[in-house]
C-alpha atoms as a PDB file:
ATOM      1  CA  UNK A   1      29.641  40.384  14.573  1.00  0.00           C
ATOM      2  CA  UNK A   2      31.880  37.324  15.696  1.00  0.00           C
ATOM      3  CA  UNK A   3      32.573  36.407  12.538  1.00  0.00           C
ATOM      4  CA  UNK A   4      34.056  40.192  11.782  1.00  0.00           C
ATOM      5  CA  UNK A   5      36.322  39.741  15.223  1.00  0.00           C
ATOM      6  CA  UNK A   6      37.337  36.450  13.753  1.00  0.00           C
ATOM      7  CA  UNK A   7      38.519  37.563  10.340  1.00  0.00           C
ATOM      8  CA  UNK A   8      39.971  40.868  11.705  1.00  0.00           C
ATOM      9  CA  UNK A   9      42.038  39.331  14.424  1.00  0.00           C
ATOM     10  CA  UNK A  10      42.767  35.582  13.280  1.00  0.00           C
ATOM     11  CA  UNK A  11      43.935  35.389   9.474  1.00  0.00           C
ATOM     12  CA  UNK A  12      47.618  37.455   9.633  1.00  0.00           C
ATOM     13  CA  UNK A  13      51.247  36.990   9.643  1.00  0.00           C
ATOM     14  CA  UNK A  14      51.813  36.179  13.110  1.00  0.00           C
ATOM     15  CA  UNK A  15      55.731  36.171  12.768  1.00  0.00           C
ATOM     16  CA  UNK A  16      55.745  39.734  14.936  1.00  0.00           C
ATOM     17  CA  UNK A  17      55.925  38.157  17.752  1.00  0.00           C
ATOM     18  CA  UNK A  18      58.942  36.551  17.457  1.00  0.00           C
ATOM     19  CA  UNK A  19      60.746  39.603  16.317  1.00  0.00           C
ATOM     20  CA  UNK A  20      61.544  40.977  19.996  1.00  0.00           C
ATOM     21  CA  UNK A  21      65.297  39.855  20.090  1.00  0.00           C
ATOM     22  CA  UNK A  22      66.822  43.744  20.813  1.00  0.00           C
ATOM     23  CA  UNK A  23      64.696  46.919  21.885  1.00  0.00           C
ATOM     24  CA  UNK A  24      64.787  48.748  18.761  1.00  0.00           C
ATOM     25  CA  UNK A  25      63.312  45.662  16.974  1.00  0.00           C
ATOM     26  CA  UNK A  26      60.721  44.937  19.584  1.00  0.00           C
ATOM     27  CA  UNK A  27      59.609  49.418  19.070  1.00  0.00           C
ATOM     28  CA  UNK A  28      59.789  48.668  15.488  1.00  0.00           C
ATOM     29  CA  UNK A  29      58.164  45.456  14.630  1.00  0.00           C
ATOM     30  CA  UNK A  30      56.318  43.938  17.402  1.00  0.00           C
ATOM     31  CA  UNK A  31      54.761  46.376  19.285  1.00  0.00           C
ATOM     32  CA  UNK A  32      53.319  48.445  16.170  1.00  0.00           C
ATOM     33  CA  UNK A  33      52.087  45.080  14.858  1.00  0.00           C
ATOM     34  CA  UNK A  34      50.378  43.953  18.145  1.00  0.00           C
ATOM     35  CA  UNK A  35      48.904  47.794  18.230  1.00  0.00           C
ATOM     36  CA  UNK A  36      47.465  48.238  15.163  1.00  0.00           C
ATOM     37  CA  UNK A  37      44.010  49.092  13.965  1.00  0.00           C
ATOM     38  CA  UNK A  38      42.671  45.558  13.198  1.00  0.00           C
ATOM     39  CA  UNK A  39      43.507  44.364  16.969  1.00  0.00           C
ATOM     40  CA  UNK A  40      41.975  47.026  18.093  1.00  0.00           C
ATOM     41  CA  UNK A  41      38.761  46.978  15.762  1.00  0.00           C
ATOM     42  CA  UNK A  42      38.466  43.472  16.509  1.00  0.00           C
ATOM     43  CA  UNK A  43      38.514  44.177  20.354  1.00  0.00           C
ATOM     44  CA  UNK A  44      35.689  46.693  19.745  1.00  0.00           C
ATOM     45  CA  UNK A  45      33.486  44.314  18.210  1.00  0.00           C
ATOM     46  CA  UNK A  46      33.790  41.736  20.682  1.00  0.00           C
ATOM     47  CA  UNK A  47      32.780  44.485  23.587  1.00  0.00           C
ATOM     48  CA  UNK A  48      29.991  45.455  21.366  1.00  0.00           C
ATOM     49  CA  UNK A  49      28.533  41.247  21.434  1.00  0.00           C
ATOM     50  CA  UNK A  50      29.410  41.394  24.926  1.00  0.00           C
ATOM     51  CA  UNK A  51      27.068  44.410  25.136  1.00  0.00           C
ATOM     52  CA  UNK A  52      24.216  42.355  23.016  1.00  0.00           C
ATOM     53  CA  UNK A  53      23.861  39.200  24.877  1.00  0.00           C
ATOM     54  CA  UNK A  54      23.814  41.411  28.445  1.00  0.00           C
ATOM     55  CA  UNK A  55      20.645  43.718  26.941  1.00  0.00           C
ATOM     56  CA  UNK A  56      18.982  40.552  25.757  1.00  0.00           C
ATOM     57  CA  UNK A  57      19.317  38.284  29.093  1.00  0.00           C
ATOM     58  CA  UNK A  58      18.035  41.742  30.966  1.00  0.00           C
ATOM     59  CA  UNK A  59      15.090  41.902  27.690  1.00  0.00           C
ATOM     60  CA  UNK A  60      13.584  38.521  28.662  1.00  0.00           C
ATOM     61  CA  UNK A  61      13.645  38.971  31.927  1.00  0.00           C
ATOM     62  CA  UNK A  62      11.547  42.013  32.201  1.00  0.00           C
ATOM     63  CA  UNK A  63       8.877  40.510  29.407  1.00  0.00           C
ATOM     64  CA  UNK A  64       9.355  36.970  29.761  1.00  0.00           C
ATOM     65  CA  UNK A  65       9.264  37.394  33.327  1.00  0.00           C
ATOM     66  CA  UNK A  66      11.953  34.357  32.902  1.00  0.00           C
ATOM     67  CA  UNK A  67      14.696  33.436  35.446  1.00  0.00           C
ATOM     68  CA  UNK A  68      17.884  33.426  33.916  1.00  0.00           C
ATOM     69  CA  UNK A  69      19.780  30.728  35.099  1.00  0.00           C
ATOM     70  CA  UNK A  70      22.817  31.435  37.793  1.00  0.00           C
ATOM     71  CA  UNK A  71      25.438  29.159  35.374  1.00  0.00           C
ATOM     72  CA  UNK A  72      24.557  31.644  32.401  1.00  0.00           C
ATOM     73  CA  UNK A  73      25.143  34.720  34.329  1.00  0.00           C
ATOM     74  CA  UNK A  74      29.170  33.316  35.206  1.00  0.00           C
ATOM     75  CA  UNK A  75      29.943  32.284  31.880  1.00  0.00           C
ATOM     76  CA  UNK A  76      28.510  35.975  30.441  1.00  0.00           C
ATOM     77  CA  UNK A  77      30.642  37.875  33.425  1.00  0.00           C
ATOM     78  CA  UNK A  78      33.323  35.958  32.186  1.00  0.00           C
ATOM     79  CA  UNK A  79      33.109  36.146  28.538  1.00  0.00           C
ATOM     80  CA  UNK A  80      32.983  40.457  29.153  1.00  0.00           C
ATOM     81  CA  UNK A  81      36.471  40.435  31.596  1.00  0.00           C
ATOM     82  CA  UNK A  82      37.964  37.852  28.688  1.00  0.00           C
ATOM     83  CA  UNK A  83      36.875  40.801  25.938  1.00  0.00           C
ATOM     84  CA  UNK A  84      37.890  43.796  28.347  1.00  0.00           C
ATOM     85  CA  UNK A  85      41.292  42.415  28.767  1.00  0.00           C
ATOM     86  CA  UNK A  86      41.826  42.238  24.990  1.00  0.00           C
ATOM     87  CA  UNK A  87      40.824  45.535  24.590  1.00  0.00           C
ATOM     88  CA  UNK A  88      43.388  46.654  26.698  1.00  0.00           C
ATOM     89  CA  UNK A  89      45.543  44.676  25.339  1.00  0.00           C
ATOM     90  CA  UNK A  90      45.328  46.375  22.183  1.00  0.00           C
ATOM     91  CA  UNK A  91      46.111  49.282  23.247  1.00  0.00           C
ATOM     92  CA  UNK A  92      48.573  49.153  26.190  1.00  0.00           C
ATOM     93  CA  UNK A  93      51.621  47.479  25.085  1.00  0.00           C
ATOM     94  CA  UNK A  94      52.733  46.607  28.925  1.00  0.00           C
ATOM     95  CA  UNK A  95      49.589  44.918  29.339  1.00  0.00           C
ATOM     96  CA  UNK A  96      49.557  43.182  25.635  1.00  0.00           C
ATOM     97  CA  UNK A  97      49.074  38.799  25.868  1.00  0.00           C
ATOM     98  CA  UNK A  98      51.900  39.509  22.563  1.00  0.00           C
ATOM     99  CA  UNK A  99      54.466  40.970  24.492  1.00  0.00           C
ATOM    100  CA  UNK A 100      57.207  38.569  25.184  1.00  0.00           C
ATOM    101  CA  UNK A 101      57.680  40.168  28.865  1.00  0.00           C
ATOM    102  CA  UNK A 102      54.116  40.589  30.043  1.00  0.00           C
ATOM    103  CA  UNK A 103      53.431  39.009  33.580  1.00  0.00           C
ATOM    104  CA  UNK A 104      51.966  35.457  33.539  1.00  0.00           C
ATOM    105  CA  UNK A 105      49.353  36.698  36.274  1.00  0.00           C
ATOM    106  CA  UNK A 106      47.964  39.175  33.896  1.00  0.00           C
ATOM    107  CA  UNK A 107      48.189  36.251  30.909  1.00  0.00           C
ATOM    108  CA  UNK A 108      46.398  33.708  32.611  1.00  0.00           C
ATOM    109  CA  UNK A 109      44.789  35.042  34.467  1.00  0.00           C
ATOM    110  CA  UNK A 110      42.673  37.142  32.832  1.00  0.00           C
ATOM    111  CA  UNK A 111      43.469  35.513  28.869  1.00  0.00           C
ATOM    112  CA  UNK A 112      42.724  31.866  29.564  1.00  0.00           C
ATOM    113  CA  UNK A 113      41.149  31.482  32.729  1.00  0.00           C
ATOM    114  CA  UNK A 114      37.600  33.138  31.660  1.00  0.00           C
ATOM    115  CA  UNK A 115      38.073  30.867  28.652  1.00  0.00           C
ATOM    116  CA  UNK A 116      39.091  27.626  30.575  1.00  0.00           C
ATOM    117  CA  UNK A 117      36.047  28.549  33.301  1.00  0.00           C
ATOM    118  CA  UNK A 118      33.378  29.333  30.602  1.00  0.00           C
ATOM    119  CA  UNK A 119      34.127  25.336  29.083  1.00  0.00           C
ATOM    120  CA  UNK A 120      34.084  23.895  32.457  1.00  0.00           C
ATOM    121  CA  UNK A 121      30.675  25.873  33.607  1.00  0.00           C
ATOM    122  CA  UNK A 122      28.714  24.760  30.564  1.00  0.00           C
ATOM    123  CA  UNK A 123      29.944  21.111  30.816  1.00  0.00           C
ATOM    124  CA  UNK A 124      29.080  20.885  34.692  1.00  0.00           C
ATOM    125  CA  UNK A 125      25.629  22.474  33.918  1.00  0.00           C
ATOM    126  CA  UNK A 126      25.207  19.420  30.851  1.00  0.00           C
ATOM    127  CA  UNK A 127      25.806  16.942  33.566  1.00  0.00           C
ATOM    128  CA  UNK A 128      23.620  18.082  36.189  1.00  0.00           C
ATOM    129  CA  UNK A 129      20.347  18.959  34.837  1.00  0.00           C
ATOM    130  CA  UNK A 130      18.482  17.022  32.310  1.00  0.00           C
ATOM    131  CA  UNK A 131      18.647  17.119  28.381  1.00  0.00           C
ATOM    132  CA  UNK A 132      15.374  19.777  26.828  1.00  0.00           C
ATOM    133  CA  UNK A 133      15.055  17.452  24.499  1.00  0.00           C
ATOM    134  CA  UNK A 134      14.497  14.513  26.156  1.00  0.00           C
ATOM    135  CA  UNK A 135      11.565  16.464  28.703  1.00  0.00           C
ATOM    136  CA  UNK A 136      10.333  17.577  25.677  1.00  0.00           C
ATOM    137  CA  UNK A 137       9.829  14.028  23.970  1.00  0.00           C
ATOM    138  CA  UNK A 138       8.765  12.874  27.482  1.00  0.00           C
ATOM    139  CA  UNK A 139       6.085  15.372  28.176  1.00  0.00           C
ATOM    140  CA  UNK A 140       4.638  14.834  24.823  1.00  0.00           C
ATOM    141  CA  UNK A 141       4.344  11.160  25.494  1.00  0.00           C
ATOM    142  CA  UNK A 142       2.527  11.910  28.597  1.00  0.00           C
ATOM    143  CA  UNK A 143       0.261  14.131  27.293  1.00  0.00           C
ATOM    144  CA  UNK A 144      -0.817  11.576  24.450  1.00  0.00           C
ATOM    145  CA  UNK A 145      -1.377   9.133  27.027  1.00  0.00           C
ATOM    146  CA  UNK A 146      -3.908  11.626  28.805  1.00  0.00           C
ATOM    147  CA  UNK A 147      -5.718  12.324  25.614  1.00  0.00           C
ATOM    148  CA  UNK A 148      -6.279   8.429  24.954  1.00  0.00           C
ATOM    149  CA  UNK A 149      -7.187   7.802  28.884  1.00  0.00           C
ATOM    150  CA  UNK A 150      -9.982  10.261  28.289  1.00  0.00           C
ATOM    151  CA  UNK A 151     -11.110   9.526  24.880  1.00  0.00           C
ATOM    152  CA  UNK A 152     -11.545   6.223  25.651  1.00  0.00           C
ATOM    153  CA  UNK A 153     -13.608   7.231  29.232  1.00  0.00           C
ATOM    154  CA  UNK A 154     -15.749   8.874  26.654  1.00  0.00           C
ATOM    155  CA  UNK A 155     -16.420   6.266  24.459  1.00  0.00           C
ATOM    156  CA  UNK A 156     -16.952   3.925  27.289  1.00  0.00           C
ATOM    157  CA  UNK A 157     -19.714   6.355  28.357  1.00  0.00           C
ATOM    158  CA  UNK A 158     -21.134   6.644  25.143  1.00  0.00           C
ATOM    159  CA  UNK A 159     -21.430   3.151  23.700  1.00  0.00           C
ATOM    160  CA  UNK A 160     -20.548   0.810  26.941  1.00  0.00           C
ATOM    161  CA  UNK A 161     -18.229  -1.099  25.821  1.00  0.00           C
ATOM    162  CA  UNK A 162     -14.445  -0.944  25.662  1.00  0.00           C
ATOM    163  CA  UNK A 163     -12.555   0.092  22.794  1.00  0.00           C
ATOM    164  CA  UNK A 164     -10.541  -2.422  21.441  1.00  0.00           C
ATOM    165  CA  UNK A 165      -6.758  -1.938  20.387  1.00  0.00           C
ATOM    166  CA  UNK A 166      -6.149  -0.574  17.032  1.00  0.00           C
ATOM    167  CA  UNK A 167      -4.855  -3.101  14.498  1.00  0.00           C
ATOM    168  CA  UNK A 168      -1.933  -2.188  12.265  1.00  0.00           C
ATOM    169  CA  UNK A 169      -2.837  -0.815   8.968  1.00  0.00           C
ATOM    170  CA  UNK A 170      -1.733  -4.313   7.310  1.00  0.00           C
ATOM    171  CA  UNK A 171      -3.949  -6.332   9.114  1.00  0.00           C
ATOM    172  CA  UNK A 172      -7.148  -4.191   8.005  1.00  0.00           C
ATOM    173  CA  UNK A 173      -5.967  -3.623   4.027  1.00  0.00           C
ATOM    174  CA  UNK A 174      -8.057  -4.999   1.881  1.00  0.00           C
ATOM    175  CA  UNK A 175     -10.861  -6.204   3.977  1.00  0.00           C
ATOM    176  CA  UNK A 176     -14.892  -5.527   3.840  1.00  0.00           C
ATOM    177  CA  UNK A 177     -16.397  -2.826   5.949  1.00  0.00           C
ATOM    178  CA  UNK A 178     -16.994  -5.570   8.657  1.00  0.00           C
ATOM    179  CA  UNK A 179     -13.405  -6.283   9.188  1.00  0.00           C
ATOM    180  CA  UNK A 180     -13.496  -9.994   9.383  1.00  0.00           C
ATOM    181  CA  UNK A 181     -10.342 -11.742   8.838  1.00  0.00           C
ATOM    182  CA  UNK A 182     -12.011 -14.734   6.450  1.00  0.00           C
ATOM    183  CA  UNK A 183     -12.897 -12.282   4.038  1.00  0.00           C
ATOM    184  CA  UNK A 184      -9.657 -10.182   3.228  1.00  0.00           C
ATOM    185  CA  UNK A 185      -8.265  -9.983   0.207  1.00  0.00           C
ATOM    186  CA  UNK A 186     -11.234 -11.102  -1.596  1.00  0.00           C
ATOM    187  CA  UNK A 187     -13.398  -9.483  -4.321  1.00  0.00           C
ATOM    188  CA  UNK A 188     -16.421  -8.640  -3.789  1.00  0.00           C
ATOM    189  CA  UNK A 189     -19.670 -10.840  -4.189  1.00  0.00           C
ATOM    190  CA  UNK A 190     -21.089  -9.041  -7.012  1.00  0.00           C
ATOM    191  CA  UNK A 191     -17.823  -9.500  -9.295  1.00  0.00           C
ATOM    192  CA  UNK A 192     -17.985 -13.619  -8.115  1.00  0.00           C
ATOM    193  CA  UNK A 193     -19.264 -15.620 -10.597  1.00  0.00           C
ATOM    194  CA  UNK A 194     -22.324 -18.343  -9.258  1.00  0.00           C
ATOM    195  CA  UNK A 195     -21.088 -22.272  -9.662  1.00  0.00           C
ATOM    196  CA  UNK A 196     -22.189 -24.302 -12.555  1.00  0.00           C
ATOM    197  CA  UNK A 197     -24.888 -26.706 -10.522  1.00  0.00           C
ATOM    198  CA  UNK A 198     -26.894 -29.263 -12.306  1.00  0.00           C
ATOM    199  CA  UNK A 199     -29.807 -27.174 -11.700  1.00  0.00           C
ATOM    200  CA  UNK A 200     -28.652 -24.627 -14.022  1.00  0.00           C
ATOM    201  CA  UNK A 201     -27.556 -27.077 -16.384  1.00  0.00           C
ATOM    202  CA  UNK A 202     -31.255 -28.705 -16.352  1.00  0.00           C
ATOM    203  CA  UNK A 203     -32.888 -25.179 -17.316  1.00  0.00           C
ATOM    204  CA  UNK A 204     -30.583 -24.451 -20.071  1.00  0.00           C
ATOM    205  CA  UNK A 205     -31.971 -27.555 -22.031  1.00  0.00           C
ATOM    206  CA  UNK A 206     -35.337 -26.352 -20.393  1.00  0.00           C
ATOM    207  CA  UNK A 207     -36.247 -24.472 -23.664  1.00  0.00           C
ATOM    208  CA  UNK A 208     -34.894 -27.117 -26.164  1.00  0.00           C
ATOM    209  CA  UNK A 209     -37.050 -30.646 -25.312  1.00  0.00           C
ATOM    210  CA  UNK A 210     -37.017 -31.398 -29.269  1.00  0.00           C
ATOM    211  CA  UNK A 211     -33.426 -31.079 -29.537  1.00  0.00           C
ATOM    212  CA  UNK A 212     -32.121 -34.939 -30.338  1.00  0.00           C
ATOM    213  CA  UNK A 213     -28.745 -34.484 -29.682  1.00  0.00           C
ATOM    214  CA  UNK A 214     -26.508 -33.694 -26.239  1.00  0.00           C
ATOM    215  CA  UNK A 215     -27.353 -34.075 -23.170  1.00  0.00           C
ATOM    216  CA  UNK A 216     -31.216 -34.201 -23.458  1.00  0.00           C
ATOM    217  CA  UNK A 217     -31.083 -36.571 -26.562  1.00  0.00           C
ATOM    218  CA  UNK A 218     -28.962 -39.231 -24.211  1.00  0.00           C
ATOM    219  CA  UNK A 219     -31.270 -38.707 -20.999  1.00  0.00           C
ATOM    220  CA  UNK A 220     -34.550 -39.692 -22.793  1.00  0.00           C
ATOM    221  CA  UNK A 221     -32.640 -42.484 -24.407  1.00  0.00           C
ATOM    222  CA  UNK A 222     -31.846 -44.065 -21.179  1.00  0.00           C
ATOM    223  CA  UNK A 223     -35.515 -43.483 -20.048  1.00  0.00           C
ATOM    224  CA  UNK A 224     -36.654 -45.616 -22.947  1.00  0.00           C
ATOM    225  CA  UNK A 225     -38.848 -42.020 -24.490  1.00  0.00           C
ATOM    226  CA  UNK A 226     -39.635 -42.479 -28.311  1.00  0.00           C
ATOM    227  CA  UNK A 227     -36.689 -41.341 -30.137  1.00  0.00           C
ATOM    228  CA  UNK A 228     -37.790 -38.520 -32.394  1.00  0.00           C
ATOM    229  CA  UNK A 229     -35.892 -38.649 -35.177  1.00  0.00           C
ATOM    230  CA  UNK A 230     -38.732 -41.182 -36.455  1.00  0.00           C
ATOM    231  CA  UNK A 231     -41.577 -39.209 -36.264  1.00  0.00           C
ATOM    232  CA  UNK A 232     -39.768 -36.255 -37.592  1.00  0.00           C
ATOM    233  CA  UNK A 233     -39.213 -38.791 -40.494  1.00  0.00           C
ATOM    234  CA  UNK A 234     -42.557 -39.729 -40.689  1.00  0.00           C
ATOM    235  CA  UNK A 235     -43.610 -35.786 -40.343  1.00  0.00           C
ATOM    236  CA  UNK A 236     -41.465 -35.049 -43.467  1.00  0.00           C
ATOM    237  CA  UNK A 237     -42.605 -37.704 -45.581  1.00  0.00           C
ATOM    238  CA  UNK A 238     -46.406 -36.984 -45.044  1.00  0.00           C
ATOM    239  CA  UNK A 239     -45.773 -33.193 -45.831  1.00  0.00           C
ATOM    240  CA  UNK A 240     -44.113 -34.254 -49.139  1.00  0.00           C
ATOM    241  CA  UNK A 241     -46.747 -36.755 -50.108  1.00  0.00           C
ATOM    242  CA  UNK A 242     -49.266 -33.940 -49.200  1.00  0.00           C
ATOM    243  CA  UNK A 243     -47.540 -31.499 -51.577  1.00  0.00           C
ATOM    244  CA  UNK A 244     -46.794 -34.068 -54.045  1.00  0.00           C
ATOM    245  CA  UNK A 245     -49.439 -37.348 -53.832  1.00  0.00           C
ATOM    246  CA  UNK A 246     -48.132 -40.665 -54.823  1.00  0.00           C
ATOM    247  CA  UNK A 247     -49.377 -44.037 -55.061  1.00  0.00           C
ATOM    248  CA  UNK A 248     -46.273 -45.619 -54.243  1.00  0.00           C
ATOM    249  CA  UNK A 249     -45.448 -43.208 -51.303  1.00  0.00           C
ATOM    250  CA  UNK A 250     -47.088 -45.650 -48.382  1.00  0.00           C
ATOM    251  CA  UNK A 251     -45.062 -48.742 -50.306  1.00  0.00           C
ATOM    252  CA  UNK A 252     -41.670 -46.319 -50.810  1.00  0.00           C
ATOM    253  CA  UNK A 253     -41.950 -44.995 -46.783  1.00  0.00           C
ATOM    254  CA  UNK A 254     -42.480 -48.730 -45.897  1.00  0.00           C
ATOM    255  CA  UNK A 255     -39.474 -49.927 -48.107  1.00  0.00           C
ATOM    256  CA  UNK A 256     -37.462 -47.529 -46.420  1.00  0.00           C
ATOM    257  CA  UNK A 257     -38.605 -47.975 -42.690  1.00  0.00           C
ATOM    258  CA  UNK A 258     -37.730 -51.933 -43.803  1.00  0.00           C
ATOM    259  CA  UNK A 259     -34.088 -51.220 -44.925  1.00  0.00           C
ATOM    260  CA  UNK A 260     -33.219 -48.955 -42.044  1.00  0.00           C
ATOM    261  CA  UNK A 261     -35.121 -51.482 -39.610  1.00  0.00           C
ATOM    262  CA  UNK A 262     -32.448 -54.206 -41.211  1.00  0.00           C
ATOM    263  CA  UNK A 263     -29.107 -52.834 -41.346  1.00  0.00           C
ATOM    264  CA  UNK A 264     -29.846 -51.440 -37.555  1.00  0.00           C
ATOM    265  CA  UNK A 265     -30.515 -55.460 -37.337  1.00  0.00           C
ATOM    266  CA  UNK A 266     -27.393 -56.712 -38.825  1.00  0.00           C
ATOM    267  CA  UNK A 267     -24.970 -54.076 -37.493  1.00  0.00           C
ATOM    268  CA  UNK A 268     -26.277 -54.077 -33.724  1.00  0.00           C
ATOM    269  CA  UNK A 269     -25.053 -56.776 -31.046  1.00  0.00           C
ATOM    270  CA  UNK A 270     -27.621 -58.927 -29.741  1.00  0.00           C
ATOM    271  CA  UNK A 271     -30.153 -56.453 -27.510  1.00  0.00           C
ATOM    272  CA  UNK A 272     -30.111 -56.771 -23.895  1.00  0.00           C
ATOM    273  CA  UNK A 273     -33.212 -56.678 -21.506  1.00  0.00           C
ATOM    274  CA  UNK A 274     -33.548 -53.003 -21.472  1.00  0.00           C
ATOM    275  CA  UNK A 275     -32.835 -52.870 -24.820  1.00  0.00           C
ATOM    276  CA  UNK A 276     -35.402 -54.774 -25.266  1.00  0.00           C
ATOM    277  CA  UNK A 277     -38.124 -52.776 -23.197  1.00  0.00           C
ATOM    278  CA  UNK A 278     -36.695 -49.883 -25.170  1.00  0.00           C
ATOM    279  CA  UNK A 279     -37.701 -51.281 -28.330  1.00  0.00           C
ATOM    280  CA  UNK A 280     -40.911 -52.232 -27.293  1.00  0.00           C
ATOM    281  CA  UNK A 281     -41.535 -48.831 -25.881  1.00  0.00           C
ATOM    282  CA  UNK A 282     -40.566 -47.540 -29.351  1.00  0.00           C
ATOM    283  CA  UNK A 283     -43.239 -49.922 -30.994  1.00  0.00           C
ATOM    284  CA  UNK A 284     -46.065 -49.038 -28.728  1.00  0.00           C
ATOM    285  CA  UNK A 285     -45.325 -45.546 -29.443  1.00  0.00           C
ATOM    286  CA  UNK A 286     -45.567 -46.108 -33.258  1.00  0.00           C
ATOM    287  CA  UNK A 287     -48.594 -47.461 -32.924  1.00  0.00           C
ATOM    288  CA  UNK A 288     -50.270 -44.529 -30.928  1.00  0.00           C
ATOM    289  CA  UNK A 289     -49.072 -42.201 -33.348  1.00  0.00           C
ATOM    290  CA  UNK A 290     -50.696 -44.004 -36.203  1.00  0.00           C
ATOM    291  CA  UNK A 291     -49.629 -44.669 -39.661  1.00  0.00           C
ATOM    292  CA  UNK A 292     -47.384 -42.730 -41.648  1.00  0.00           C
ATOM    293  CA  UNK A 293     -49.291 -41.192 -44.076  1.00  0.00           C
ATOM    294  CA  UNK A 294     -50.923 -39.488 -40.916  1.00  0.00           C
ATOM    295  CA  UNK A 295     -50.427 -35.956 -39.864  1.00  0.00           C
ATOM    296  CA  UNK A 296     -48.322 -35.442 -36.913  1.00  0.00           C
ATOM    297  CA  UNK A 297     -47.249 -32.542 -35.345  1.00  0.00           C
ATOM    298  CA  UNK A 298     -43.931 -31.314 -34.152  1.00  0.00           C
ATOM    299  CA  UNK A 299     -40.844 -28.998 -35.472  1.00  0.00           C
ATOM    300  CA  UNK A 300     -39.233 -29.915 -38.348  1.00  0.00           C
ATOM    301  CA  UNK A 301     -35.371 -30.712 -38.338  1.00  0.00           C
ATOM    302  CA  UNK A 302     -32.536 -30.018 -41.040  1.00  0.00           C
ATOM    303  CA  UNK A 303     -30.633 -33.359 -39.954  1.00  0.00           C
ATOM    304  CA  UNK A 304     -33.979 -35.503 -41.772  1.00  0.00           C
ATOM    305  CA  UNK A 305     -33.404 -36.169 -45.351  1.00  0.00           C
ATOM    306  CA  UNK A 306     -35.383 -38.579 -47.624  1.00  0.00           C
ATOM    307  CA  UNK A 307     -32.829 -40.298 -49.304  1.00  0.00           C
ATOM    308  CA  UNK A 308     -30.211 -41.169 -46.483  1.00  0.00           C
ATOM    309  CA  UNK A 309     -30.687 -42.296 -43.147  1.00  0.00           C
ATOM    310  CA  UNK A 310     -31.127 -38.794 -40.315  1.00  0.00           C
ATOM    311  CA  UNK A 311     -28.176 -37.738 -39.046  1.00  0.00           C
ATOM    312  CA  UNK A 312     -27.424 -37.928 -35.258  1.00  0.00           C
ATOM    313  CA  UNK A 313     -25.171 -35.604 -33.065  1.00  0.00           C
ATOM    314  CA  UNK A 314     -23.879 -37.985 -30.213  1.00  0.00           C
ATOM    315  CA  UNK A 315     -22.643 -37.025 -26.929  1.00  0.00           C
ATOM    316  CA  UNK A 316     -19.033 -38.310 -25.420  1.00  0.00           C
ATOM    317  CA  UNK A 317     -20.766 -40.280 -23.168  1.00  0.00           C
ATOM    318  CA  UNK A 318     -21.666 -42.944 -25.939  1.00  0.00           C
ATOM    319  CA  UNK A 319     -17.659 -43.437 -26.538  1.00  0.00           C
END
C-alpha cells in the first residue's frame, strides 16, 4: 500500500499552495485543493500500513514468543502520530501542514519531528549493536571449526595417528593413488615403453645365427668364426653338380675358389696379425668341412650365385 499513498499524494500540481494571497482565493483554490479526495485517500492508506506492521509485531510475539526490540516500538509509535496528523490534516483545514497560517508547533512538531526521530533512532540502534550479518558469518565459522575439532578426535581414535592438512587441489592433480610428489604428472607404467638394452638387442638376432649380414655378420667376424658365405657356396655348387654331374665341376669350383682367392689378394692391404689368425681359422675350418664336392648342411641363401662373386650386406661400422 505505500506505493498507492505515494502516487496518490506525491505526483500533482503543487502550485495551490501559493495561491493564498486574499481570503476568497485561499476558500477557492487552496483549501479545496489541500482537502480533496486524493489527500485524504492517501491518509487512509497510510493509517491502514500503520495498522499492518502493529498486528504483525503483536503476531510474532505471541507465536514466536520473540522480544520485540524497545528501538522498534519508538520508531512504530512514531510513524502512527506522523500518519494521524496527516489524516487530520486532510480534513481540518486549521490544522492542514498546507495552510500558509497553521502554527509551527503543530508543523513541527507533529510533521517532521516523528520523521526526524524515526532517522535518528534507527541510526543510533546501527551503531550500538552489532551487524546480523557479520554474527551470522561468525557463528558459522565457529561452528565449522567444532565440526573439524571433532572429526579429527575421531579419526585420531580410529586410526592413531593425526590427520594431516589437506593439500590444495593443485598440488594433488594428476598424481597416482599414492600421492607422491615424484610421480605427478606422469603416465602410467603400463603406457611407458621398456628401454632398448643390449639384452634385447642380443635376442632379436637370437633367431637369425645364419644371417651374414648386420650386426651378427660383424660380431663373428671379429671373433675370427668361419664366414659362411663359403660354405653356402660350396653347399650350392654340390647341389648343382648333384642335379647336374660334371667332370669338370671339381676343376670349375677350384678355378673359381682360385680367382676369388686372388683378386681378394691383390685388392686387400697387407693382413695384420689377427688378420692373420683369422685366415688361418678360416683354413682349418675348410678343412674340417671337407672337400667341395661334399654334402654340407645349412640354409640356402639368395645373395650366392654361381657366376659372380656372393653378395654381402655390410654394417656402418665397416665405414
Amino acid at each position: 500500500m505505500d506505493w498507492l499513498v505515494f502516487f496518490l499524494a506525491v505526483p500533482r500540481s503543487w502550485s495551490f499552495v501559493q495561491k493564498q494571497r486574499s481570503p476568497n482565493q485561499t476558500l477557492q483554490s487552496a483549501k479545496s485543493a489541500a482537502l480533496d479526495a486524493r489527500f485524504k485517500a492517501a491518509s487512509l492508506f497510510a493509517i491502514v500500513c500503520s495498522g499492518l506492521i502493529v498486528f504483525r509485531l503483536i503476531y510474532s510475539n505471541r507465536v514466536y514468543h520473540s522480544k520485540v526490540p524497545y528501538i522498534l516500538l519508538l520508531v512504530t509509535v512514531l510513524v502512527v502520530i506522523r500518519n494521524a496528523y496527516s489524516l487530520v490534516g486532510s480534513f481540518v483545514w486549521n490544522l492542514s501542514p498546507y495552510r500558509l497560517g497553521v502554527s509551527i508547533g503543530w508543523l513541527y512538531g507533529l510533521g517532521y519531528g516523528p520523521v526526524l526521530l524515526v532517522l535518528f533512532l534507527l541510526n543510533l540502534r546501527g551503531y550500538l549493536e552489532q551487524n546480523e550479518d557479520k554474527l551470522l558469518i561468525a557463528e558459522r565459522a565457529h561452528r565449522g571449526e567444532e565440526l573439524d575439532n571433532r572429526l579429527h578426535d575421531t579419526k585420531h581414535k580410529i586410526t592413531g595417528n593425526i590427520i594431516r592438512d589437506r593439500q590444495p587441489f593443485r598440488l594433488t592433480k594428476g598424481r597416482h593413488d599414492d600421492g607422491s610428489s615424484s610421480h605427478a604428472f606422469t603416465l602410467p607404467r603400463s603406457q611407458l615403453r621398456s628401454p632398448f638394452t643390449d639384452a634385447d638387442r642380443g635376442t632379436s638376432y637370437s633367431h637369425k645365427n645364419d644371417d651374414e649380414s648386420g650386426h651378427y655378420w660383424w660380431q663373428k667376424r671379429r671373433e675370427g668364426a668361419e664366414d659362411t658365405r663359403l660354405r653356402r657356396s660350396r653347399d650350392t655348387t654340390s647341389t648343382v653338380q648333384k642335379a647336374l654331374p660334371s667332370v669338370d665341376s671339381d676343376s670349375d669350383h677350384a678355378s673359381m675358389t682360385l680367382r676369388w682367392t686372388e683378386r681378394e689378394t691383390l685388392n686387400s692391404p697387407a693382413p695384420s696379425g689377427a688378420q692373420r689368425s683369422r685366415v688361418q681359422t678360416n683354413q682349418s675350418n675348410r678343412s674340417v668341412y671337407g672337400s667341395p664336392g661334399e654334402e654340407t648342411p645349412g640354409p640356402p641363401s639368395s645373395t650366392d650365385s654361381l657366376q659372380s662373386r656372393p653378395q654381402v650386406v655390410r654394417s656402418m661400422l665397416d665405414v
